[in-house]
C-alpha atoms as a PDB file:
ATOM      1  CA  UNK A   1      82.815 105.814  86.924  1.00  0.00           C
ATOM      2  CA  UNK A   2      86.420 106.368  86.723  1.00  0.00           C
ATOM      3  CA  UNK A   3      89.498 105.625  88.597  1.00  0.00           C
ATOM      4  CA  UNK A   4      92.949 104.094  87.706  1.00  0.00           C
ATOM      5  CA  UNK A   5      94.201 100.969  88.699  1.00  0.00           C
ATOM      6  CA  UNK A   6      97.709  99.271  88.816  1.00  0.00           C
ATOM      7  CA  UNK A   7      98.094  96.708  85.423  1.00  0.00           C
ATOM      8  CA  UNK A   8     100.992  93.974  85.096  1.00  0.00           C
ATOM      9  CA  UNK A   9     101.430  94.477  81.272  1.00  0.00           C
ATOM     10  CA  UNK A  10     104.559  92.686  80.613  1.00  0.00           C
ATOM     11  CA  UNK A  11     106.755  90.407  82.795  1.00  0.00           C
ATOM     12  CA  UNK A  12     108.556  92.809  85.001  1.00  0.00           C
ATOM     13  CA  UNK A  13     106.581  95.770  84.318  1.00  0.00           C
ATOM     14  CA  UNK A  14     103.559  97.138  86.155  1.00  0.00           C
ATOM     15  CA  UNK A  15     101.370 100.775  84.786  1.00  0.00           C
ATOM     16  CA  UNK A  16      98.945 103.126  86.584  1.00  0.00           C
ATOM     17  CA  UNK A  17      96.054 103.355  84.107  1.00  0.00           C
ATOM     18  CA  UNK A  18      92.854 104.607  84.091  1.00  0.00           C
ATOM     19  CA  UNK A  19      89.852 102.819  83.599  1.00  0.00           C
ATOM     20  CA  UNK A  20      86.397 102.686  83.236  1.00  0.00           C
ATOM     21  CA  UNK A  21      84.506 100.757  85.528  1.00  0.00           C
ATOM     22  CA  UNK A  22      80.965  99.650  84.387  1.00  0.00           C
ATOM     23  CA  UNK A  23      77.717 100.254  86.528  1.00  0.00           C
ATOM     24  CA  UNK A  24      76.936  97.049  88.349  1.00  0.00           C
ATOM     25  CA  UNK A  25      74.524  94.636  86.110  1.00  0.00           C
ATOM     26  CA  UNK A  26      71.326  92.017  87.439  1.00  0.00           C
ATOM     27  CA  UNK A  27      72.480  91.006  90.657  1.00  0.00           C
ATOM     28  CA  UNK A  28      76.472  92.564  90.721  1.00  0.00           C
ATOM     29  CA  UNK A  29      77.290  94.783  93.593  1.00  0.00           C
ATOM     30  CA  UNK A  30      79.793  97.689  93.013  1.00  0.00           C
ATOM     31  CA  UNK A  31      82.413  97.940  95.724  1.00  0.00           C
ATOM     32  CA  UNK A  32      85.154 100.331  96.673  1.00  0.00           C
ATOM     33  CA  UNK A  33      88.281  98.649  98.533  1.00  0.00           C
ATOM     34  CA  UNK A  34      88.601  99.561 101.880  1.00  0.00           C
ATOM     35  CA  UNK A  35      91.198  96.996 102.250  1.00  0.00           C
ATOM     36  CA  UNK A  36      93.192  94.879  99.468  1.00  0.00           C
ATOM     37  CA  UNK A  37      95.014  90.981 100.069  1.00  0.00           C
ATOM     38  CA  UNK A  38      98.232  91.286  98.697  1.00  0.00           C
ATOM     39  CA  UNK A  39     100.139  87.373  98.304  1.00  0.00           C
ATOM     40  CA  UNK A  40     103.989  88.048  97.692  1.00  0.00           C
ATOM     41  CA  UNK A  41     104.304  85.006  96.363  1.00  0.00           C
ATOM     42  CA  UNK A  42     100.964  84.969  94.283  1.00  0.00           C
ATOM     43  CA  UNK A  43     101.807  88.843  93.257  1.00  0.00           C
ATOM     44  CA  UNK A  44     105.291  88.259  92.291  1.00  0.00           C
ATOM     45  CA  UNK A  45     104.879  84.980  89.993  1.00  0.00           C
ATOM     46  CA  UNK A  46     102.289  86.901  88.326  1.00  0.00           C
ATOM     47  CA  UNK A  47     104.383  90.001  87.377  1.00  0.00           C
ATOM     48  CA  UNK A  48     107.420  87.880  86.538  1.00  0.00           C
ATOM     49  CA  UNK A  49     105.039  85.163  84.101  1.00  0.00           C
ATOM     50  CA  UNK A  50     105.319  81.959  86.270  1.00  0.00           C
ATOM     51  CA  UNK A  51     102.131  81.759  87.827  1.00  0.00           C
ATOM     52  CA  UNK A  52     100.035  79.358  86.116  1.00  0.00           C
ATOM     53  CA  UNK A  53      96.294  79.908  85.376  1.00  0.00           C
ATOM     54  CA  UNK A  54      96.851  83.581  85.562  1.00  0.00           C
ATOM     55  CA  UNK A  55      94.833  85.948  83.487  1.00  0.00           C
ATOM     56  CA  UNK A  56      96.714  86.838  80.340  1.00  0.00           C
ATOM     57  CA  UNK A  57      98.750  89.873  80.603  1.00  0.00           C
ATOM     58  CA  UNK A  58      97.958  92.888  80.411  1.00  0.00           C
ATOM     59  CA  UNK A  59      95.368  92.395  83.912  1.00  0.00           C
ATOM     60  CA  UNK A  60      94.957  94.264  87.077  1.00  0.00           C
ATOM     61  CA  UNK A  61      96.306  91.769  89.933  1.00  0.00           C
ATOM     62  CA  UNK A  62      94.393  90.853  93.019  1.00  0.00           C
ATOM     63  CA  UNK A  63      91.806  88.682  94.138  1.00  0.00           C
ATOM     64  CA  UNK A  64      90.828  88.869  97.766  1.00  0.00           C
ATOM     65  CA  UNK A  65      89.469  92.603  99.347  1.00  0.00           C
ATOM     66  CA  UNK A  66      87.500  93.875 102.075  1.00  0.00           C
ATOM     67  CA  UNK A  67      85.022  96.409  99.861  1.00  0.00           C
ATOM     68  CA  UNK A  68      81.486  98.486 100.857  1.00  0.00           C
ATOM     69  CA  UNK A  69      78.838  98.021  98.593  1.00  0.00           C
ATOM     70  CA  UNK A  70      78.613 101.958  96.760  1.00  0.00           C
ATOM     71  CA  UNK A  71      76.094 100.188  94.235  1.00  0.00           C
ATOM     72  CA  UNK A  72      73.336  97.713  93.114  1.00  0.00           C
ATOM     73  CA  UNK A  73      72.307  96.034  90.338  1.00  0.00           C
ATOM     74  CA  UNK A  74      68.821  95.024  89.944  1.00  0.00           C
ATOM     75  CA  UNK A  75      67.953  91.972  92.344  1.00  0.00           C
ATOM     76  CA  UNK A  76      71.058  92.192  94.310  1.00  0.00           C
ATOM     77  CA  UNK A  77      69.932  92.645  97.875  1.00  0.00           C
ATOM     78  CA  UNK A  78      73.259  94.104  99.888  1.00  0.00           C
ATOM     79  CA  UNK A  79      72.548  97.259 101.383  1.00  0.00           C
ATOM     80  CA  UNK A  80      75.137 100.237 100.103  1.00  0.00           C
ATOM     81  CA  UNK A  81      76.966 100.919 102.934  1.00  0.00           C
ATOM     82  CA  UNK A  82      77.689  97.063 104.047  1.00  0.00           C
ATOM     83  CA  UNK A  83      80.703  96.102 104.113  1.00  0.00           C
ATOM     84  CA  UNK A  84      81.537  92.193 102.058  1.00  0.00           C
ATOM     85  CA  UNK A  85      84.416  90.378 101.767  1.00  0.00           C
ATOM     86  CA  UNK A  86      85.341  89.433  98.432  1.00  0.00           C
ATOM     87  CA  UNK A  87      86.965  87.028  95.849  1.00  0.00           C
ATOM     88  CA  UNK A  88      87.460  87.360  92.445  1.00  0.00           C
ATOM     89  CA  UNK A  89      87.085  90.568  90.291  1.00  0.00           C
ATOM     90  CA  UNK A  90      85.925  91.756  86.992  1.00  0.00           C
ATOM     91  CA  UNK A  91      88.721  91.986  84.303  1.00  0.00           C
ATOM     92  CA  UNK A  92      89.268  95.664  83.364  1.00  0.00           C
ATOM     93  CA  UNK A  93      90.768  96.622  80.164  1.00  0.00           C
END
């Protein structure tokens, strides 16, 4: 599937790319955001290179939403439709 997705590629600088997100493997869910956590403080010491133990630039920020499950990989037993609370995120690139 595609969609586009905001990237921090350089301290200061943030793109709208595209991307490619893979179908969900054993046990993954696939969720679209219905609602996104955004930390101003967590946000901006990413984008200006101080936040240590953040992913290495470029990366698409975030890692708290409110998604519904839109697919399943095999074993994974959350209905599509349902709606999860999440943490953490698959690097895109």
């Amino acid at each position: 599937m595609k969609t586009q997705a905001i990237f921090f590629v350089a301290p200061g600088v943030v793109e709208l790319r595209p991307v490619e997100v893979p179908e969900p493997g054993a046990g993954e869910l696939l969720l679209e955001t219905v609602y996104s956590c955004v930390s101003p403080g967590t946000e901006a010491r990413c984008l200006s290179g101080l936040q240590s133990g953040a992913p290495a630039l470029p990366f698409v920020p975030g890692y708290a939403l409110v998604g519904r499950v839109i697919g399943r990989g095999t074993g994974a037993t959350l209905a599509e439709g349902a709606l999860v609370f999440c943490t953490g995120s698959q690097k895109l690139s």
